[in-house]
N, C-alpha and C. Protein backbone atom coordinates (compact mmCIF):
# COMPACT_ATOMS: atom_id res chain seq x y z
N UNK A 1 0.84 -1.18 0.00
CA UNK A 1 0.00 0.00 0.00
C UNK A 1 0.89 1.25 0.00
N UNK A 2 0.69 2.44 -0.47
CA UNK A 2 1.47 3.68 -0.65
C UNK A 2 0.47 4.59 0.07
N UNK A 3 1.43 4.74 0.90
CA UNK A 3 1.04 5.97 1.61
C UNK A 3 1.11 7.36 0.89
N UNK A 4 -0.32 8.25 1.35
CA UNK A 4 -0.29 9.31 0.68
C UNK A 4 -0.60 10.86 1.55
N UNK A 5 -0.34 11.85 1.65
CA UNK A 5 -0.23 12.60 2.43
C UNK A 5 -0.52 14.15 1.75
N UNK A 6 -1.33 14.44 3.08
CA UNK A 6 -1.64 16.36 2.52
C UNK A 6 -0.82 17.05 2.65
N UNK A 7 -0.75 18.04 2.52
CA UNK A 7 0.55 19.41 2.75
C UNK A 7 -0.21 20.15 2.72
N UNK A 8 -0.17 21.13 3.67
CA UNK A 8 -1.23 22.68 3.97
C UNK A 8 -0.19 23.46 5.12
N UNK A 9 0.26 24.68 4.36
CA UNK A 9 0.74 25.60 4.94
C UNK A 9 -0.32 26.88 5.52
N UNK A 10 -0.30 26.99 6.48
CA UNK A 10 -1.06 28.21 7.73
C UNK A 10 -0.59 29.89 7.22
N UNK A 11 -1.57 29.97 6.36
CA UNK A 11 -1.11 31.24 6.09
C UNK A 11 -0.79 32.26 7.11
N UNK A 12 -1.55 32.18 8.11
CA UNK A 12 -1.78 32.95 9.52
C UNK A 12 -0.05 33.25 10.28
N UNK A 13 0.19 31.50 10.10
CA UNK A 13 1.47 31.58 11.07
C UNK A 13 2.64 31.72 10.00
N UNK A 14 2.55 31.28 8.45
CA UNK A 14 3.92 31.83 7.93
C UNK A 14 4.39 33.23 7.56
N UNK A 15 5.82 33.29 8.17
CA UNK A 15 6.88 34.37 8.40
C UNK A 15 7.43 35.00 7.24
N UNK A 16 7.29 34.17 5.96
CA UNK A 16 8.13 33.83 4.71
C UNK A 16 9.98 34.06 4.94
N UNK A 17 9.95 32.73 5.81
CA UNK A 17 11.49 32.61 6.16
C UNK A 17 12.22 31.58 4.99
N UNK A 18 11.53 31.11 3.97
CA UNK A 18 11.15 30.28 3.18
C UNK A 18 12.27 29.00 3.27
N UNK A 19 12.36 28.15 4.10
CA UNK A 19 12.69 27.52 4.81
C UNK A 19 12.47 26.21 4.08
N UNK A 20 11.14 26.04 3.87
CA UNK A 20 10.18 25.05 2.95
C UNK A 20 10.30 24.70 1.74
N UNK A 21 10.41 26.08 1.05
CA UNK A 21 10.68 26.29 0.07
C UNK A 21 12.37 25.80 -0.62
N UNK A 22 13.12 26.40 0.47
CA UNK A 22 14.90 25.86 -0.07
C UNK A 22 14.86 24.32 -0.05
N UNK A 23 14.14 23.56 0.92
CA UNK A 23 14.60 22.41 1.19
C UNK A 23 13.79 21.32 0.29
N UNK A 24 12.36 21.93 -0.32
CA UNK A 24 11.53 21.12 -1.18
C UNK A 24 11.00 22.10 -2.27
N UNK A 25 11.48 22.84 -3.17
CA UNK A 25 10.73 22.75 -4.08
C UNK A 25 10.12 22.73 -5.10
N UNK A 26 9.96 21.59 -4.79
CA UNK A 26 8.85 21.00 -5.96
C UNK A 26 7.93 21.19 -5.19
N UNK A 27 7.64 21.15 -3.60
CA UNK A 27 6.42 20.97 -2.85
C UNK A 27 5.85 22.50 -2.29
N UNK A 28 6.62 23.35 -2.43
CA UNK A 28 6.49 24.46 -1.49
C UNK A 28 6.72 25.83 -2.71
N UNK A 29 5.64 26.89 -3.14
CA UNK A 29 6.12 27.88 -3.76
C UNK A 29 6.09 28.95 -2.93
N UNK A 30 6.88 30.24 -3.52
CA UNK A 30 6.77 31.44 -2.40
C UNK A 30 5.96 32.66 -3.43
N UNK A 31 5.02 33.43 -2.65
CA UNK A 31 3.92 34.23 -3.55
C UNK A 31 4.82 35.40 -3.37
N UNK A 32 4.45 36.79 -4.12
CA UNK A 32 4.85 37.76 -4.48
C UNK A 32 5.48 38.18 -3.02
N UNK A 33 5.09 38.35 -1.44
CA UNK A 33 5.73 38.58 -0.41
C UNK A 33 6.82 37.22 0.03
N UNK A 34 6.97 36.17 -0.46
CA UNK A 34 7.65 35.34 0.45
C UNK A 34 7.27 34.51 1.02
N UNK A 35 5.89 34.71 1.09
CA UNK A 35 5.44 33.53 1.96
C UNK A 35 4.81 32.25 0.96
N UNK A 36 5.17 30.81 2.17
CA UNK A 36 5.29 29.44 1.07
C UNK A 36 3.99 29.82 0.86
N UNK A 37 3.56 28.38 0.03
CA UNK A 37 1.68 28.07 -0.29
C UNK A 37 2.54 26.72 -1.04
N UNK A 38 1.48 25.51 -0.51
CA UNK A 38 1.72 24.59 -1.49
C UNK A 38 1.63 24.25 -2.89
N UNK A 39 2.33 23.57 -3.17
CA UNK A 39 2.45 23.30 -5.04
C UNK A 39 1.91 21.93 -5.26
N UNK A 40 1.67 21.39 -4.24
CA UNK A 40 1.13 20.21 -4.23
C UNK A 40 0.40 19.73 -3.28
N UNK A 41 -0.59 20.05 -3.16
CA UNK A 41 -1.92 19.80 -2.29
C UNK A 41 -2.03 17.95 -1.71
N UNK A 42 -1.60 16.66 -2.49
CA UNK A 42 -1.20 15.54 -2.10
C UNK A 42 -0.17 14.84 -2.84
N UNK A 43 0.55 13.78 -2.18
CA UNK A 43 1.40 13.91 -2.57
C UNK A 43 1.74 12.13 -1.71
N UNK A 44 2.33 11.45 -2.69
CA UNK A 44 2.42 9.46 -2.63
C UNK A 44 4.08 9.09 -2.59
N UNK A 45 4.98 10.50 -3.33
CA UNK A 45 6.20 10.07 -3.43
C UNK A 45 7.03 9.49 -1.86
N UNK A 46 7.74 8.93 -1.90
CA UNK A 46 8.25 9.07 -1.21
C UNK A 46 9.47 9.46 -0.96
N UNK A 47 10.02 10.04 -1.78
CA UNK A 47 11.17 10.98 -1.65
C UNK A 47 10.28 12.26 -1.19
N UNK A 48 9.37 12.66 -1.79
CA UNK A 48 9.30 14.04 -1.57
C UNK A 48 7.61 13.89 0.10
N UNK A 49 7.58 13.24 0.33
CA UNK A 49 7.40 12.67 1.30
C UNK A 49 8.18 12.97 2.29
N UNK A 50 9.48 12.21 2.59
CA UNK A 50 10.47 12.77 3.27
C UNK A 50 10.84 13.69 3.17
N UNK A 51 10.73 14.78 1.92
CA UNK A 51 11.31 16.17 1.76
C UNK A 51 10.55 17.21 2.94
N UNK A 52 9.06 16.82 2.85
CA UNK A 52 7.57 17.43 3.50
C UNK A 52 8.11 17.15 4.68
N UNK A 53 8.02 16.37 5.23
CA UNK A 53 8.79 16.28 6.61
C UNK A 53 10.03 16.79 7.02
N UNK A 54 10.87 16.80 6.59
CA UNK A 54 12.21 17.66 6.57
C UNK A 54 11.20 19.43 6.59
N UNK A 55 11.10 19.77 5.84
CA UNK A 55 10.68 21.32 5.34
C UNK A 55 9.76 21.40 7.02
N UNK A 56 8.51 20.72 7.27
CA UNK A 56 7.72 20.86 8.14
C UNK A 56 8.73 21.03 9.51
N UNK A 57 9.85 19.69 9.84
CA UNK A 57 10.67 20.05 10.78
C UNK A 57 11.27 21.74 11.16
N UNK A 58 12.11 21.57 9.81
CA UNK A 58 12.87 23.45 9.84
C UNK A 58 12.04 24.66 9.68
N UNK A 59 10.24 24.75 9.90
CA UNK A 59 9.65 25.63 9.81
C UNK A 59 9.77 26.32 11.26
N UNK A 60 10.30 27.45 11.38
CA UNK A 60 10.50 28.42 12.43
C UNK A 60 8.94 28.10 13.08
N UNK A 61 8.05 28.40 12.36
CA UNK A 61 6.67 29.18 13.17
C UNK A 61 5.91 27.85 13.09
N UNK A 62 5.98 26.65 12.53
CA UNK A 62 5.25 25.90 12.66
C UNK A 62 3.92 25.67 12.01
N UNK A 63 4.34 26.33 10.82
CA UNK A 63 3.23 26.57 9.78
C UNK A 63 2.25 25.59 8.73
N UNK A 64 3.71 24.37 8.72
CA UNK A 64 3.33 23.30 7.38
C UNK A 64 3.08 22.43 8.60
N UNK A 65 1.57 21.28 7.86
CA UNK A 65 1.04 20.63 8.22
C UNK A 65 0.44 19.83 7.62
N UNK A 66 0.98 18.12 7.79
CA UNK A 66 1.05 16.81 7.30
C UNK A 66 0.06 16.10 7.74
N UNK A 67 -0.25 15.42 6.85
CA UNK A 67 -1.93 14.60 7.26
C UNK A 67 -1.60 13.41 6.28
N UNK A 68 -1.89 11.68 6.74
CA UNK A 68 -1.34 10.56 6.07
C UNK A 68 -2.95 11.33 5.42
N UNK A 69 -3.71 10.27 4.44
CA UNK A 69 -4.78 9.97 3.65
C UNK A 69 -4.87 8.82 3.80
């Protein structure tokens, strides 16, 4: 079975330290101020799987947020 997973960044709490962005992306874009927004709403890889987790770890404010499916 392949696990598959959401990605949703908190507009509220991101800083645009783009953090997310250096470390994934393919998964993470930054809008006209800096701040991420996802590029990929779900997501089965598992490389970039592990990337989402990495990025979610090094988020200062605690913004990106992982959900299996």
């Amino acid at each position: 079975m392949t696990t598959q997973i959401t990605i949703r960044v908190d507009q509220d709490k991101c800083q645009g330290h783009a953090r997310c962005h250096a470390l994934a992306p393919e998964l993470f874009q930054l809008d006209e101020f800096g701040n991420a927004r996802e590029k990929l709403s779900t997501c089965s890889d598992p490389d970039l799987i592990e990337k989402a987790h990495i990025a979610r770890a090094n988020c200062p404010e605690e913004a990106i947020t992982i959900s299996e499916l």
